[in-house]
Protein backbone atom coordinates (compact mmCIF):
# COMPACT_ATOMS: atom_id res chain seq x y z
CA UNK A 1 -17.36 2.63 12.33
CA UNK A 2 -14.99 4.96 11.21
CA UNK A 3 -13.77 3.67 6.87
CA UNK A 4 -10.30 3.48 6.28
CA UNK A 5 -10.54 5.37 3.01
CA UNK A 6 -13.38 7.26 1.87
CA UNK A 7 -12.95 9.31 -1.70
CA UNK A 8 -15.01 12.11 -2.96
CA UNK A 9 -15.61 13.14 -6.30
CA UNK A 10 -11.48 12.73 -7.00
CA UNK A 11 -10.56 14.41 -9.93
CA UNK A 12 -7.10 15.02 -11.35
CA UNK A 13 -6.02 16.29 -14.95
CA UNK A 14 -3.05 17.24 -16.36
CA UNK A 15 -2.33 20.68 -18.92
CA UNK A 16 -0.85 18.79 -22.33
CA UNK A 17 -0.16 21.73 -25.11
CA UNK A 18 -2.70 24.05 -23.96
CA UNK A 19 -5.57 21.47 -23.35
CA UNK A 20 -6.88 19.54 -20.21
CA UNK A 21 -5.99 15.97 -19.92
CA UNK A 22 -8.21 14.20 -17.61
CA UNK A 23 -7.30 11.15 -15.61
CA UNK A 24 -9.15 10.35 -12.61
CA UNK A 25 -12.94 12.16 -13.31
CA UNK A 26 -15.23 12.02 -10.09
CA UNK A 27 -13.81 9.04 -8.44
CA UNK A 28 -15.93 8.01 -5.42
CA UNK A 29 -15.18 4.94 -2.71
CA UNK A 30 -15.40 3.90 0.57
CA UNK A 31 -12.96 1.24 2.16
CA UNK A 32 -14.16 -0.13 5.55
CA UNK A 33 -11.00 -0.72 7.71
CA UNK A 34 -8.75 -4.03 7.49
CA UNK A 35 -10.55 -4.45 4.06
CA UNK A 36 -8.38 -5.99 0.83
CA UNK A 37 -9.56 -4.22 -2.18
CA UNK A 38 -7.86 -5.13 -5.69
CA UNK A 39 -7.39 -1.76 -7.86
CA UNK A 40 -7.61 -3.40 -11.58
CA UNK A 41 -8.21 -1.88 -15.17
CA UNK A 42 -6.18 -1.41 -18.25
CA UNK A 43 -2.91 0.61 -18.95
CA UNK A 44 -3.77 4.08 -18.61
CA UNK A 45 -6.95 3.98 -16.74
CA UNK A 46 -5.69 6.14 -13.76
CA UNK A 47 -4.77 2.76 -11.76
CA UNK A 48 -1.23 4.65 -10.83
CA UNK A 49 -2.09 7.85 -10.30
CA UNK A 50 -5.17 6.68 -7.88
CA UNK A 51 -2.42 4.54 -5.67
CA UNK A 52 -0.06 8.07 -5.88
CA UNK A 53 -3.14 9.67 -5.11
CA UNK A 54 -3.72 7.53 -1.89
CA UNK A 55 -0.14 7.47 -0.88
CA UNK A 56 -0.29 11.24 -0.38
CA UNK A 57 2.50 11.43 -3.17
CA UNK A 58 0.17 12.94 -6.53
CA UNK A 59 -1.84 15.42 -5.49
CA UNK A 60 -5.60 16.23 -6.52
CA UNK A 61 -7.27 18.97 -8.99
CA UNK A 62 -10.93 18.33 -6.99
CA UNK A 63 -12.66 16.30 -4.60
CA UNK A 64 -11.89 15.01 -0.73
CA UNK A 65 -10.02 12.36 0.68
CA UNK A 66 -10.09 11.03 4.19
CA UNK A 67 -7.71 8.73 4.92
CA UNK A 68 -8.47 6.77 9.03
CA UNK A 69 -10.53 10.02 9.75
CA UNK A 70 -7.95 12.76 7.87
CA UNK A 71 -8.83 14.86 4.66
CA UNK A 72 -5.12 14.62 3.78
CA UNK A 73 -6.11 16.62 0.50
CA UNK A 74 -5.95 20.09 3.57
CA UNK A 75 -2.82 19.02 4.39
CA UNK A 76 0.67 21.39 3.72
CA UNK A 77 3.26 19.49 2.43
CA UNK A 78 4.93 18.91 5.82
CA UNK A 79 1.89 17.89 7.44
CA UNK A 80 1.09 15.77 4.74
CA UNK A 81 4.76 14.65 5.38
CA UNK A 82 3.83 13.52 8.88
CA UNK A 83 0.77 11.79 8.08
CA UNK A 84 2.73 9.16 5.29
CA UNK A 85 4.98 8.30 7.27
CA UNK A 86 3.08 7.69 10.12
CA UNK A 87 -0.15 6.01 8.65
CA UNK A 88 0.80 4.85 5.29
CA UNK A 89 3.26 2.07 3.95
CA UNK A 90 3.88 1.78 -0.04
CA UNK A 91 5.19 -1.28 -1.53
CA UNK A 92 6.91 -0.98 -5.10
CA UNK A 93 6.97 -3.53 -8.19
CA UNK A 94 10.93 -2.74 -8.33
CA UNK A 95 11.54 -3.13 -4.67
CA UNK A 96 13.80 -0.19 -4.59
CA UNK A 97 15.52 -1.55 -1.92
CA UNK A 98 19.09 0.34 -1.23
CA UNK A 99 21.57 -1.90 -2.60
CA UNK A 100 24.34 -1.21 -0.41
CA UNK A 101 22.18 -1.55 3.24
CA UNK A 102 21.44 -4.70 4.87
CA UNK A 103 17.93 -5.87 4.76
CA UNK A 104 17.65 -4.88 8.77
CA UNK A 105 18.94 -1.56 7.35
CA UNK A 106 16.73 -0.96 4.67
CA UNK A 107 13.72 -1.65 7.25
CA UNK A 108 15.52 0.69 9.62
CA UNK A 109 15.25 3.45 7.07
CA UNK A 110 11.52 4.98 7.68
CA UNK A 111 12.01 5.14 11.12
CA UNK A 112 15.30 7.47 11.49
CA UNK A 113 12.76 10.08 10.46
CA UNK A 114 11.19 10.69 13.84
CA UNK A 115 11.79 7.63 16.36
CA UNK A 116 13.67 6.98 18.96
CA UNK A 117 16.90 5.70 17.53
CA UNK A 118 17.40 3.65 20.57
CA UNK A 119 13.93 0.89 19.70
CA UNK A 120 14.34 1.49 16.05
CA UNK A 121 17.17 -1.77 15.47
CA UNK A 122 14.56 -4.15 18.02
CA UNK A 123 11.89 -2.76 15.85
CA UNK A 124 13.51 -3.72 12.50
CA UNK A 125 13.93 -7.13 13.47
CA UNK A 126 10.78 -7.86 14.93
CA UNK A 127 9.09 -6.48 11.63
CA UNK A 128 11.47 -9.12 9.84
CA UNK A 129 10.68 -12.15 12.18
CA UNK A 130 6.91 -11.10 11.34
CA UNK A 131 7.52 -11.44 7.28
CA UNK A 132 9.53 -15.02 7.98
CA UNK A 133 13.17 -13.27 7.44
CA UNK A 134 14.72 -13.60 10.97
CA UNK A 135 17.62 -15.65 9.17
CA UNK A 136 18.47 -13.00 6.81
CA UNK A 137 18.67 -9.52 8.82
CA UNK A 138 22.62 -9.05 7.38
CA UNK A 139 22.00 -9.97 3.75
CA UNK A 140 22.01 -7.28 1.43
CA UNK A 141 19.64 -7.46 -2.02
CA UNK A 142 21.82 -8.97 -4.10
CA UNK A 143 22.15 -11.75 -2.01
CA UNK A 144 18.14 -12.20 -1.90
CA UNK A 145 15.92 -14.03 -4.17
CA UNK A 146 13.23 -11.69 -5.74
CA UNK A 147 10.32 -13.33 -3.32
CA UNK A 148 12.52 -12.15 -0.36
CA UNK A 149 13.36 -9.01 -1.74
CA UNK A 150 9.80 -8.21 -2.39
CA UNK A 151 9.44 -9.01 1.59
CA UNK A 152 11.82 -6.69 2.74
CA UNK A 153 9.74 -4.18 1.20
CA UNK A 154 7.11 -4.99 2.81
CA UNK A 155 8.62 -5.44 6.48
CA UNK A 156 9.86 -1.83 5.57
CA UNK A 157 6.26 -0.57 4.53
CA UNK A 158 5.04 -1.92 7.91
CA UNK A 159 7.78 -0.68 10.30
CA UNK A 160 6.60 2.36 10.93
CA UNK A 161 3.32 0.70 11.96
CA UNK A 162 0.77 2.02 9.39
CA UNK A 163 -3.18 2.08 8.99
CA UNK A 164 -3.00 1.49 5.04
CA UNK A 165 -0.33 -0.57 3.36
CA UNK A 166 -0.71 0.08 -0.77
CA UNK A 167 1.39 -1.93 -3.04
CA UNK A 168 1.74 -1.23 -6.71
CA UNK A 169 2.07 -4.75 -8.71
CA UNK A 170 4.31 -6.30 -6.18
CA UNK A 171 4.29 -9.73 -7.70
CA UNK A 172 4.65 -8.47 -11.31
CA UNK A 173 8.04 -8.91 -11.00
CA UNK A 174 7.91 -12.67 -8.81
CA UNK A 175 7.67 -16.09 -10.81
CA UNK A 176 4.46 -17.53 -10.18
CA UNK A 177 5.56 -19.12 -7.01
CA UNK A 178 6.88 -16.39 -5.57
CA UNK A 179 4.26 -13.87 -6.03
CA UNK A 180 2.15 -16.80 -4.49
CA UNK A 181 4.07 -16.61 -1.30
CA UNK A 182 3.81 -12.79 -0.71
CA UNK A 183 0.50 -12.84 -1.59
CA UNK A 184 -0.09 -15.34 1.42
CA UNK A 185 2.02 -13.31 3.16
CA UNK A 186 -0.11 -9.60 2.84
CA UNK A 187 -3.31 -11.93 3.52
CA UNK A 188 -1.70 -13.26 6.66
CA UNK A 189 -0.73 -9.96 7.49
CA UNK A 190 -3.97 -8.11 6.66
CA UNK A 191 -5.66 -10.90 9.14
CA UNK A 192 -3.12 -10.77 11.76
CA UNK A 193 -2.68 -6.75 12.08
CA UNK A 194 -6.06 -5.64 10.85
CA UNK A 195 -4.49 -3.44 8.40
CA UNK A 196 -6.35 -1.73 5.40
CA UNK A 197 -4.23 -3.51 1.93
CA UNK A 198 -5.08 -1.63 -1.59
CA UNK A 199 -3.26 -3.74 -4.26
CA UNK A 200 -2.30 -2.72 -7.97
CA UNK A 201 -2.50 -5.25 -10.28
CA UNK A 202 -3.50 -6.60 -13.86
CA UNK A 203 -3.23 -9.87 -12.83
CA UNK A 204 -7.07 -11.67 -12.44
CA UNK A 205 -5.79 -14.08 -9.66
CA UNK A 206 -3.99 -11.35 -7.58
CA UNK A 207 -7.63 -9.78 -7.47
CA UNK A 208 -9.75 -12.27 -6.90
CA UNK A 209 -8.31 -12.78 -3.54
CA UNK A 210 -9.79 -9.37 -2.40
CA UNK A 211 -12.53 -8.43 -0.64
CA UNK A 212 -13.79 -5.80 -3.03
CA UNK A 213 -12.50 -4.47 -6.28
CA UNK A 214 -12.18 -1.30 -7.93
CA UNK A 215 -12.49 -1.37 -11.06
CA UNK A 216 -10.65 2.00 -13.62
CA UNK A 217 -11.68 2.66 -17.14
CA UNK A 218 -10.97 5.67 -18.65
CA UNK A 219 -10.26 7.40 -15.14
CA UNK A 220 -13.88 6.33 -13.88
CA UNK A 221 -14.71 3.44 -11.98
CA UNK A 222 -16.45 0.60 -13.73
CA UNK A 223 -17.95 -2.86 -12.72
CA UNK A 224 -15.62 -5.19 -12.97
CA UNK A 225 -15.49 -7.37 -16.50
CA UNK A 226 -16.62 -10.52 -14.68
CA UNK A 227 -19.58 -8.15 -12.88
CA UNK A 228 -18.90 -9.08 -9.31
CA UNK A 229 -18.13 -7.02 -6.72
CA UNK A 230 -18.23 -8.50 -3.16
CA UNK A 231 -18.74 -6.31 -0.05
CA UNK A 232 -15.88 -6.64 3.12
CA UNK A 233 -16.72 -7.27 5.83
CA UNK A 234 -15.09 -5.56 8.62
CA UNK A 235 -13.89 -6.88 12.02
CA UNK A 236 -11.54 -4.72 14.68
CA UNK A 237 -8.55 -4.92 13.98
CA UNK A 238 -5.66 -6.03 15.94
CA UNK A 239 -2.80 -2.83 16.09
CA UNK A 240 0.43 -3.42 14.68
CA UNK A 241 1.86 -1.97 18.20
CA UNK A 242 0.24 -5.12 19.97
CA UNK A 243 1.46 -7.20 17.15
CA UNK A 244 5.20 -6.55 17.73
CA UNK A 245 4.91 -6.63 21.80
CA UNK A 246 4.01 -9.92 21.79
């Protein structure tokens, strides 16, 4: 069984007038594939930087980390590039949708990058359908609630089909009933396209719907406050290419 994530000894520090700032020290995990792990811990305990680290957008200072059978920390920038696009989706608190595109548009984006512009519209849409937003392909954000919004940034994570989908606090900016819906909506999705989901959050009831949780203090990982950690369980997961052929 090949893990979806598996970090080495990650280390990353910052220089800060002449002296080493450190914040991730000797970070070690292993995700099993189509796993949902809750990242949690205080302000400032490395929670960001981890995700950045993992999304192949913050580099590190030490250590190794595979991501589906790659140590992307070898990569050159344009490899590296490649790899993002292709096997990981990110999903922002803001949304940062593009205000002036159409939701199909916005989920169009990632794939102008290297697909064939003719499939990349019946692609869009089919992503859309998948997130429940067949009725609003031509509505641009503004004209969105926040809970729809928020699911336009995921159909755009997942259009290019990725292993790992990694969302920094995407309720935190949902009313409760809202962030209830897409978080039904990544655990429908995690279960329907076996995809790995790493989740942000501060909030105790966005983690306690994971699988496993890691747990930052101080840029090393801890045991959780309420000392449970449960173990995924992994199952083969169904590709996202199957998904949208159906």
């Amino acid at each position: 069984m090949q893990a979806a994530i598996e970090a080495r000894n990650i280390t990353r520090w910052l220089p800060l007038a002449g002296e080493r700032i450190d914040i991730l020290r000797d970070v070690s995990f292993t995700v099993p594939r189509g796993s949902w792990v809750a990242l949690t811990g205080p302000s400032g305990s490395g929670k960001s930087t981890l995700l950045g680290i993992l999304a192949g957008i913050d580099t590190v200072n030490g250590g190794t980390l595979i991501i589906d059978g790659t140590d992307i920390t070898t990569l050159n920038e344009t490899a590296l590039a490649r790899f993002r696009n292709g096997k990981i989706g990110i999903v922002f608190q803001s949304f940062n949708l593009i205000s002036t595109l159409t939701a199909l548009e916005n989920v169009e984006v990632p794939l102008f990058v290297s697909h064939d512009k003719r499939q990349i519209r019946q692609r869009a849409q089919k992503v859309l359908e998948l997130v429940g937003l067949s009725d609003r392909l031509h509505h641009r954000p503004h004209q969105l609630s926040g809970g729809q919004q928020q699911r336009v940034a995921i159909a755009r994570a997942l259009v290019t089909q990725p292993e790992l989908l990694l969302a920094d606090e995407p309720t935190g900016n949902l009313d409760s009933h809202s962030g209830a819906q897409v978080l039904d909506l990544c655990a429908q999705l995690r279960a329907e396209l076996g995809i790995t989901l790493v989740i942000a959050t501060h909030d105790s009831q966005v983690a306690a719907r994971a699988d496993m949780r890691l747990n930052l203090v101080d840029g090393r990982l801890a045991p959780p406050s309420n000392g449970h950690q449960s173990s995924p369980v992994w199952r083969e997961p169904v590709r996202m290419a199957e998904q949208l052929e159906r």
